[in-house]
N, C-alpha and C. Protein backbone atom coordinates (compact mmCIF):
# COMPACT_ATOMS: atom_id res chain seq x y z
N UNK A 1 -29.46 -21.68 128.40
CA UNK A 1 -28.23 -22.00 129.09
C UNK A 1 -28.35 -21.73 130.60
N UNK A 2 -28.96 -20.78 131.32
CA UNK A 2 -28.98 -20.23 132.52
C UNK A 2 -29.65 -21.16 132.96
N UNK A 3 -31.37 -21.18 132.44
CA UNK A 3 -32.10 -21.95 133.09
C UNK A 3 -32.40 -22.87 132.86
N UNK A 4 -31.66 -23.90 132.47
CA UNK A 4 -31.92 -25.08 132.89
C UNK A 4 -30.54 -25.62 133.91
N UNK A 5 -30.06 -24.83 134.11
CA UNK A 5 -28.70 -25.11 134.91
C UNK A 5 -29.87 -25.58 136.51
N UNK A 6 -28.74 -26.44 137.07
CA UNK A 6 -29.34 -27.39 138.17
C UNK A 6 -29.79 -26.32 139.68
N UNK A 7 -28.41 -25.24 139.56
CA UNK A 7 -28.65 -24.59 141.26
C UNK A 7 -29.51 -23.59 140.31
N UNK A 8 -29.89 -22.59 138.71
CA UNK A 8 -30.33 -21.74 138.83
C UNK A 8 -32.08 -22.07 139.30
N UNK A 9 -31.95 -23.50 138.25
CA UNK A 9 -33.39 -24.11 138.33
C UNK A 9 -33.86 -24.38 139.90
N UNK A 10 -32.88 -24.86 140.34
CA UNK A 10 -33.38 -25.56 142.27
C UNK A 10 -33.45 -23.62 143.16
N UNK A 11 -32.73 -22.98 142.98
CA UNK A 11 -33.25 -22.11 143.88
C UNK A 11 -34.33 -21.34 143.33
N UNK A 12 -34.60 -21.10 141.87
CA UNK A 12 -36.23 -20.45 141.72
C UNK A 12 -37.28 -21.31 142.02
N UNK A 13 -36.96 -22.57 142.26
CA UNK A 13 -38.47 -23.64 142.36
C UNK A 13 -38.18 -23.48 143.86
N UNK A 14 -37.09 -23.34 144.48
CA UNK A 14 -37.08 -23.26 146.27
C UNK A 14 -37.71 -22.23 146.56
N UNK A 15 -37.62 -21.23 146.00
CA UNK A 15 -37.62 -19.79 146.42
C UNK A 15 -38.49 -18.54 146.09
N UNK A 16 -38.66 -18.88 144.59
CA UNK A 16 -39.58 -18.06 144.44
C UNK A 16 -40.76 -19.30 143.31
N UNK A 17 -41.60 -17.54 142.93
CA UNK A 17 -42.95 -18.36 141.95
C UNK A 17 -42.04 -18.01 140.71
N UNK A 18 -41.64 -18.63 139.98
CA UNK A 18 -41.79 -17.80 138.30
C UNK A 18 -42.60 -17.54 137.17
N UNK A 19 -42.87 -16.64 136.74
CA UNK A 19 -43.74 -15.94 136.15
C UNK A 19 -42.89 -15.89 134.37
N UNK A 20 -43.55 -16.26 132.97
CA UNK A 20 -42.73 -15.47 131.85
C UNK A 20 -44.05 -15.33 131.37
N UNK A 21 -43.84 -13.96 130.59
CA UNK A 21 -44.78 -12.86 130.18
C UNK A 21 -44.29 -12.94 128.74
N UNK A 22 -45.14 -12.96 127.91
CA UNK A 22 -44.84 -12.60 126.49
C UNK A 22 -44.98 -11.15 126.29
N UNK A 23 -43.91 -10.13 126.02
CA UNK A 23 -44.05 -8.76 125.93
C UNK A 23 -44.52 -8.32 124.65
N UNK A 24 -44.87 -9.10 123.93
CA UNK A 24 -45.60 -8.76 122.45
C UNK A 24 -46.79 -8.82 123.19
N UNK A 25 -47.28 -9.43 123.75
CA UNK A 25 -48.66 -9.85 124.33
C UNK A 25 -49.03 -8.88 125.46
N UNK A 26 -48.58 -8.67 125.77
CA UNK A 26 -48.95 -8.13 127.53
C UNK A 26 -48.71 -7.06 127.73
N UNK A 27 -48.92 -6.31 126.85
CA UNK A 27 -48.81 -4.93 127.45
C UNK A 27 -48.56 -4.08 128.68
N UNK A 28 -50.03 -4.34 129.31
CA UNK A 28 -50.09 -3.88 130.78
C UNK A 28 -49.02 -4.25 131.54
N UNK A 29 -48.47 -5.32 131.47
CA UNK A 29 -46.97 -5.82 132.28
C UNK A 29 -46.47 -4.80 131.90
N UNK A 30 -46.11 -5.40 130.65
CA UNK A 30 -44.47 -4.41 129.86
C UNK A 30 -44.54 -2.92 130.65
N UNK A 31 -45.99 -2.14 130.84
CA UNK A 31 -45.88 -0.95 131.39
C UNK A 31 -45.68 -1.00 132.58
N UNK A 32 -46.27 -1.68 133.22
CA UNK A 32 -46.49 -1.70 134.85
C UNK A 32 -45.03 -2.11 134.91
N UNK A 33 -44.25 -2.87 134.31
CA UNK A 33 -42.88 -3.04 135.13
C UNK A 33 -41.97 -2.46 134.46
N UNK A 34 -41.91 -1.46 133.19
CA UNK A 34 -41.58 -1.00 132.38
C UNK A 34 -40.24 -1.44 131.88
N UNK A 35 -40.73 -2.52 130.99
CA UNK A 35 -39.97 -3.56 130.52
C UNK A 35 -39.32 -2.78 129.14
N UNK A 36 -37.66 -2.63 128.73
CA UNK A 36 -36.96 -2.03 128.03
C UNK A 36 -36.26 -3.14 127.24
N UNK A 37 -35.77 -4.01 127.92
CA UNK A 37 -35.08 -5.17 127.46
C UNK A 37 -35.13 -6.18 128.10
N UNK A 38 -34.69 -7.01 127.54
CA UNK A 38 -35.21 -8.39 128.28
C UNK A 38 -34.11 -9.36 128.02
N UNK A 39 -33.69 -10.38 128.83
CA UNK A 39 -34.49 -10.57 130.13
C UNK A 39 -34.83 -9.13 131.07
N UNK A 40 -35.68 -9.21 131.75
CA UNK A 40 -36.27 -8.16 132.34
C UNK A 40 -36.49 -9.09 133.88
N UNK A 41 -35.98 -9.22 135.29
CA UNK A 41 -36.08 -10.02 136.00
C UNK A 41 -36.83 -9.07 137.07
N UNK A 42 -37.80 -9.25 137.28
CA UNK A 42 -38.61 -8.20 138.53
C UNK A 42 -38.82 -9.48 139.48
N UNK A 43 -38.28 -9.09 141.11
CA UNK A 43 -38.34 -10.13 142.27
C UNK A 43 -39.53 -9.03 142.99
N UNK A 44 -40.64 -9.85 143.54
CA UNK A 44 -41.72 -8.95 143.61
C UNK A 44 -41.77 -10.24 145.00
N UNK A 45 -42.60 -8.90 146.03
CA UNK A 45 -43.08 -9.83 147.60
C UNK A 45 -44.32 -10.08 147.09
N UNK A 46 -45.22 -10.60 148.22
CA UNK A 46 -46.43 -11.39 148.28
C UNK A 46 -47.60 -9.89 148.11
N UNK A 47 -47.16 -8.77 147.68
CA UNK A 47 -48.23 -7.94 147.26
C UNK A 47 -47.70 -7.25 146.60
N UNK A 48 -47.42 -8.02 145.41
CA UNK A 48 -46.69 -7.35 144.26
C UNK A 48 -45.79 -6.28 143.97
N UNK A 49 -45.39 -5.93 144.92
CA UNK A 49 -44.09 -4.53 145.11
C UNK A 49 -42.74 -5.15 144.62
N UNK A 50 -42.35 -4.24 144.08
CA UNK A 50 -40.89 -5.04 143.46
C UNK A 50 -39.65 -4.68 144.16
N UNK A 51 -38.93 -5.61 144.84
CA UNK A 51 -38.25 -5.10 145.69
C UNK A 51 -36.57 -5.34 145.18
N UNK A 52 -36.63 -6.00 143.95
CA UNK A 52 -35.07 -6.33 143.23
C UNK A 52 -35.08 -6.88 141.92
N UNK A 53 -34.54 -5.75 141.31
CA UNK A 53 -34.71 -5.90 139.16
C UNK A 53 -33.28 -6.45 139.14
N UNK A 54 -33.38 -6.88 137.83
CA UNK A 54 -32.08 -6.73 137.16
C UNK A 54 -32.69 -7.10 135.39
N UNK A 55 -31.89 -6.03 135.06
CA UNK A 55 -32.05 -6.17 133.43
C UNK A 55 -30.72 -6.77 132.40
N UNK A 56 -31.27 -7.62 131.53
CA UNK A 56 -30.31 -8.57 130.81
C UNK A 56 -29.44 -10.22 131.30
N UNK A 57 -29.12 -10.43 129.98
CA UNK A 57 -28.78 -12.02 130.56
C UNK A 57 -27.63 -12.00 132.02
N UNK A 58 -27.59 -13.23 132.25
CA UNK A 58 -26.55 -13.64 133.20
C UNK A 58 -26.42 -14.96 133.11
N UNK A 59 -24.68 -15.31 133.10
CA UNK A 59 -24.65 -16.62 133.12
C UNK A 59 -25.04 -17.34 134.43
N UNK A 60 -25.28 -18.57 134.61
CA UNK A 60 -25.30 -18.96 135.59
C UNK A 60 -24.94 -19.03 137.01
N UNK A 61 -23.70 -18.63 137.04
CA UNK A 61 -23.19 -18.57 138.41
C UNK A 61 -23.25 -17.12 139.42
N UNK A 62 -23.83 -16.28 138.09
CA UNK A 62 -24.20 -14.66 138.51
C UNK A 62 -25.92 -14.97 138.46
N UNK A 63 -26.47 -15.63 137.99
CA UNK A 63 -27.54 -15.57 138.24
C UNK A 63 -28.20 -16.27 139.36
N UNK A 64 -27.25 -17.07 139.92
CA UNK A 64 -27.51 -17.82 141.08
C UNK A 64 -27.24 -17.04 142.16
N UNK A 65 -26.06 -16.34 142.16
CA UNK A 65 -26.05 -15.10 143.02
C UNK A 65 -27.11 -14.17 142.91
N UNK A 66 -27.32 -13.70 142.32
CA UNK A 66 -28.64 -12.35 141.84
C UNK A 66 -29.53 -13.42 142.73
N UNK A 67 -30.23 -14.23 142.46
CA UNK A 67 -31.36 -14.96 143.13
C UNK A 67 -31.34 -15.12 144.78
N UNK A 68 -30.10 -15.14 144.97
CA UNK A 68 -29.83 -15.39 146.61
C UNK A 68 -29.66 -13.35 147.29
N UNK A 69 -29.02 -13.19 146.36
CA UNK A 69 -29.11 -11.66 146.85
C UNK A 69 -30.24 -11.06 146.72
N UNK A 70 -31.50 -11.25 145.38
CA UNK A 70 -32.29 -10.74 145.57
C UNK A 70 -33.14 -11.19 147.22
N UNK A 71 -32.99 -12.66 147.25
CA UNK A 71 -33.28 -13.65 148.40
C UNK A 71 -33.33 -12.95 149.57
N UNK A 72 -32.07 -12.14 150.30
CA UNK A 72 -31.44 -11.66 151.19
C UNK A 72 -32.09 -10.19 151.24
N UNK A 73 -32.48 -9.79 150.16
CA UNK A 73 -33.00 -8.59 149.93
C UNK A 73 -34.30 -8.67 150.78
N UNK A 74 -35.19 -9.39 150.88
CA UNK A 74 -36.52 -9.85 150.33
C UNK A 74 -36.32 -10.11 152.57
N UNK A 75 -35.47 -10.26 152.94
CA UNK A 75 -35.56 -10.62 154.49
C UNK A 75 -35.12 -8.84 155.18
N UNK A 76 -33.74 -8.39 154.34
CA UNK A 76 -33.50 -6.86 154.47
C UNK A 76 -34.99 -6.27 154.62
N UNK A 77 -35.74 -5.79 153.73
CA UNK A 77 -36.81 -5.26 153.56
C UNK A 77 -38.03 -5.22 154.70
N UNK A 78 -37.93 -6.92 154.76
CA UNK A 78 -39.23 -7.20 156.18
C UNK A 78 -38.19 -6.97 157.50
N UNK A 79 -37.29 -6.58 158.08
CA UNK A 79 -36.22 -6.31 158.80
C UNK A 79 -36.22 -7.76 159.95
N UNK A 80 -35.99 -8.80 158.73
CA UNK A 80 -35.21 -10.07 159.16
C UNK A 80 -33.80 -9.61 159.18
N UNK A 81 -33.25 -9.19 160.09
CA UNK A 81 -31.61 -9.05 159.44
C UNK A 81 -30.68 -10.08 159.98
N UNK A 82 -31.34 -10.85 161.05
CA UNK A 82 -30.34 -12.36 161.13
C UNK A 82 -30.04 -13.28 159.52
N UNK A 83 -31.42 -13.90 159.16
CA UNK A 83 -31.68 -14.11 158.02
C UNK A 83 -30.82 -13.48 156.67
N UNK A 84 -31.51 -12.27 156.59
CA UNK A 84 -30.78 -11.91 155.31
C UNK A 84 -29.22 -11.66 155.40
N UNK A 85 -28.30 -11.39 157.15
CA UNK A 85 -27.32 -11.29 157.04
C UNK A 85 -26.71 -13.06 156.80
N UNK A 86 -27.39 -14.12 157.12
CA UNK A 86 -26.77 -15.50 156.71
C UNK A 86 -27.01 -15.41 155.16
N UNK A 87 -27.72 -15.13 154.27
CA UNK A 87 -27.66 -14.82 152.59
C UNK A 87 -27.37 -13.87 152.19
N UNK A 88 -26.39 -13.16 152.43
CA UNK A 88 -25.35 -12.63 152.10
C UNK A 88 -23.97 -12.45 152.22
N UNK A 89 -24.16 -13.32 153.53
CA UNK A 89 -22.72 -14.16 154.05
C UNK A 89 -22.34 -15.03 152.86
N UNK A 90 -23.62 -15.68 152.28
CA UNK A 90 -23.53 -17.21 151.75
C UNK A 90 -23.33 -16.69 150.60
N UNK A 91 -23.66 -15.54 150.23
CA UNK A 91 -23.53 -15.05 148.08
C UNK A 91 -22.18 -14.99 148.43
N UNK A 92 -21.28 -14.12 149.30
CA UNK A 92 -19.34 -13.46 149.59
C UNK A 92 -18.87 -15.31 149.55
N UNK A 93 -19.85 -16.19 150.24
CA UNK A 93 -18.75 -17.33 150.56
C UNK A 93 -18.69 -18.25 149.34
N UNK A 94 -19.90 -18.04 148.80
CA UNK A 94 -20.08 -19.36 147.57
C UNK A 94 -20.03 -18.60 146.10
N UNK A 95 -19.80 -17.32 146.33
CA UNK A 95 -19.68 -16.71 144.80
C UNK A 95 -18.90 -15.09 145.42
N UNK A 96 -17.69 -15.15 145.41
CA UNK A 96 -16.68 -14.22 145.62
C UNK A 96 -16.40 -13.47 144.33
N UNK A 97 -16.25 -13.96 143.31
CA UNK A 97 -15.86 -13.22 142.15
C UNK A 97 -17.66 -12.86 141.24
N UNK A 98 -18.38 -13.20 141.95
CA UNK A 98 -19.79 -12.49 141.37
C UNK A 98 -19.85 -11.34 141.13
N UNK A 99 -20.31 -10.35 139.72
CA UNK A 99 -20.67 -9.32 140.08
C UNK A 99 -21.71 -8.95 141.36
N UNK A 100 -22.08 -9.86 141.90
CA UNK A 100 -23.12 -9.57 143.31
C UNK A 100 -22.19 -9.69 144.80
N UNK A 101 -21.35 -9.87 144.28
CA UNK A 101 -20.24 -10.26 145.79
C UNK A 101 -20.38 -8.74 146.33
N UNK A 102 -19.93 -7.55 145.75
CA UNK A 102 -19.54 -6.36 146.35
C UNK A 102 -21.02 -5.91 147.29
N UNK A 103 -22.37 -6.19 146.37
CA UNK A 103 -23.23 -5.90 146.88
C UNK A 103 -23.58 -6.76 148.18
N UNK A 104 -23.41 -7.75 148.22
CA UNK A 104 -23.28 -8.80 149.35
C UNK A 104 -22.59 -8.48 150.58
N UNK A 105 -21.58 -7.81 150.23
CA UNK A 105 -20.40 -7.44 150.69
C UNK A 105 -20.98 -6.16 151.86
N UNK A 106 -21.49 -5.33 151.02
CA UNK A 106 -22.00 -4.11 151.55
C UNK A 106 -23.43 -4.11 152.12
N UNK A 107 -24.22 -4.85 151.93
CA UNK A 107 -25.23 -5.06 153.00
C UNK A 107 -25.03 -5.92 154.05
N UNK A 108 -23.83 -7.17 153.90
CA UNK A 108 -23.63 -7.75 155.03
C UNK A 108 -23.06 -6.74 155.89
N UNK A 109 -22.42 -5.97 155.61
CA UNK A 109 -21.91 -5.37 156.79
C UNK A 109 -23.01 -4.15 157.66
N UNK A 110 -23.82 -4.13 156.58
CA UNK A 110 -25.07 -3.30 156.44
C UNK A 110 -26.06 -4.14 157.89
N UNK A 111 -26.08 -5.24 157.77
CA UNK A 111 -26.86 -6.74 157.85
C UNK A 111 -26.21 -6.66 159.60
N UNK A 112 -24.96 -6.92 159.88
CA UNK A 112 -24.11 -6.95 160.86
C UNK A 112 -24.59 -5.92 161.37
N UNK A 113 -24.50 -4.89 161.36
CA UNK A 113 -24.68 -3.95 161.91
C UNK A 113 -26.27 -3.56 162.82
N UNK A 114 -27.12 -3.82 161.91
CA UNK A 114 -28.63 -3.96 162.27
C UNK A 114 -28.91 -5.04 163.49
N UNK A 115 -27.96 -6.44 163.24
CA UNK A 115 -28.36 -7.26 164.08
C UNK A 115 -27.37 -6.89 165.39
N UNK A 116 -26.55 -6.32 165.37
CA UNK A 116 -25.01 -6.23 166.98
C UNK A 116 -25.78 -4.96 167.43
N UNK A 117 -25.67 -4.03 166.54
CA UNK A 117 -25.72 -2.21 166.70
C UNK A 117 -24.47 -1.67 167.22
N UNK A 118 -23.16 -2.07 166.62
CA UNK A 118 -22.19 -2.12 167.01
C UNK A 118 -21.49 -1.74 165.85
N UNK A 119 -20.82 -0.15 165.45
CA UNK A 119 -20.35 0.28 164.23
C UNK A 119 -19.06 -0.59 163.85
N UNK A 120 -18.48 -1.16 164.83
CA UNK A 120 -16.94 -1.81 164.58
C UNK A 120 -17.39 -3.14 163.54
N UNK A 121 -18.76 -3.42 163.24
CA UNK A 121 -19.14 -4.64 162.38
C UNK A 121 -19.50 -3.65 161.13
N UNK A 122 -20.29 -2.79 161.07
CA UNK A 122 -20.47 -2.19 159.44
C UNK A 122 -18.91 -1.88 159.50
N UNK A 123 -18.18 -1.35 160.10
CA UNK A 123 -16.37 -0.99 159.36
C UNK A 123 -16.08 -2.01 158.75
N UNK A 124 -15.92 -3.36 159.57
CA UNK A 124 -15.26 -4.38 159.26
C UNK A 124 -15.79 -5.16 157.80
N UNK A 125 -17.50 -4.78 157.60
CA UNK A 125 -17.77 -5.54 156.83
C UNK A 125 -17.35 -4.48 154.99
N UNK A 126 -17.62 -3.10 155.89
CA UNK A 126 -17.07 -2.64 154.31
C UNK A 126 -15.54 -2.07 153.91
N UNK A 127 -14.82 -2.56 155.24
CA UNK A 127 -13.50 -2.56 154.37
C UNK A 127 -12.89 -4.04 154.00
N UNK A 128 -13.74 -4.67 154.22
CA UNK A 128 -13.14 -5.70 153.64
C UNK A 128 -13.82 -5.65 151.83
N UNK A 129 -14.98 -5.27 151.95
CA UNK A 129 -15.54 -5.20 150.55
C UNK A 129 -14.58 -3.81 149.89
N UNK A 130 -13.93 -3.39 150.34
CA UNK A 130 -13.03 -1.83 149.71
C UNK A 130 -11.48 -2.86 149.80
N UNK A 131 -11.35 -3.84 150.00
CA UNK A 131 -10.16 -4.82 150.04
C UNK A 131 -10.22 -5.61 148.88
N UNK A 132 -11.43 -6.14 148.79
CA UNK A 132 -11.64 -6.97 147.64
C UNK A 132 -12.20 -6.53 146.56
N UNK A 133 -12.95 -5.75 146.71
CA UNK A 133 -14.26 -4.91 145.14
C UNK A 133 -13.49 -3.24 145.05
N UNK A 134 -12.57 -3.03 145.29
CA UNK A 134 -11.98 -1.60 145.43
C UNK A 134 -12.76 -0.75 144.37
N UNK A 135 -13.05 -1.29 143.39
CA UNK A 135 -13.61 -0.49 142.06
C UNK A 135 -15.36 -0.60 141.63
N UNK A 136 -15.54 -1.24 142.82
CA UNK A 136 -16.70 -1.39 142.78
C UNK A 136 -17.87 -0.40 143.05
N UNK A 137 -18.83 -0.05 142.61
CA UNK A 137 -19.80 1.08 142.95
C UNK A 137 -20.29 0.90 144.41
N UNK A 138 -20.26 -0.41 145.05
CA UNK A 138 -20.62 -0.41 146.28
C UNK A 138 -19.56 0.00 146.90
N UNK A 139 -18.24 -0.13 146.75
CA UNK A 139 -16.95 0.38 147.71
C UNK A 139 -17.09 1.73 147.44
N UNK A 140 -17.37 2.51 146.58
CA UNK A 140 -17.66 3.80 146.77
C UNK A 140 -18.61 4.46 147.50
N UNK A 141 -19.62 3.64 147.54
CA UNK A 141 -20.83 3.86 148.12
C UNK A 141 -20.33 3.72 149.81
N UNK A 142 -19.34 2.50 150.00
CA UNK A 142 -19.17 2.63 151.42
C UNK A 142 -17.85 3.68 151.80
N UNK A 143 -17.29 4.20 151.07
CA UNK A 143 -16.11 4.88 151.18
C UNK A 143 -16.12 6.32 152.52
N UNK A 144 -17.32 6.08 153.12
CA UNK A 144 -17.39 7.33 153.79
C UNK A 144 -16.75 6.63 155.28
N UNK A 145 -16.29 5.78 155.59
CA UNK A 145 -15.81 5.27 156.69
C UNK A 145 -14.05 6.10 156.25
């Protein structure tokens, strides 16, 4: 159901390599990424470091988010933060009710901040995520404003 959906299929062939591992088979994976359940989604850079999991299904429209956030992650990390702050703008604008919105939410402002250096943009970006995700583990996480 997920994957053959049109945006989950077009942004892993845009974006990344995909890899499926038979975990009866492969041991050494299953350990090296220490695979518990599955789906088991490891987003790994160009020297195999894993820089964004997520464990178990997702329907489509959360998994299209997860892919763009891991996406955004993947520019965070190499400290693109123009970049990753436009894909995470784009997960809040095109998937608001995602479980990935709050996280979106909280690195864009995260994102803003890196690129201005101007604290009045991380406020703005995480009270608006404490406006909309109030119950969210990331609004707690930003709650120190």
């Amino acid at each position: 159901m997920t994957y053959p959906d049109f945006c989950v299929s077009a942004s892993i062939n845009q974006y990344f390599i995909p890899v499926q591992i038979n975990v009866d088979e492969q041991q050494e994976l299953v350990e090296r990424f220490r695979v518990v359940w599955t789906p088991n989604i490891n987003i790994l850079d160009s020297d195999g470091n894993i820089f964004y999991h997520v464990e178990g299904w997702l329907p489509p429209s959360d998994y299209s988010a997860m892919l763009m956030t891991a996406h955004a992650h993947y520019f965070l990390h190499h400290k693109s933060f123009q970049k990753a702050q436009e894909l995470f703008q784009t997960v809040w604008d095109k998937y608001p009710g995602s479980e990935y919105a709050p996280e979106a939410l909280y690195y864009l402002g995260v994102t803003r901040y890196k690129v201005s250096h101007k604290g009045e943009q991380l406020i703005d970006g995480w009270r608006t995520l404490q406006r909309f995700h109030p119950e969210s583990t990331w609004a707690i996480r930003s709650s120190v404003l």
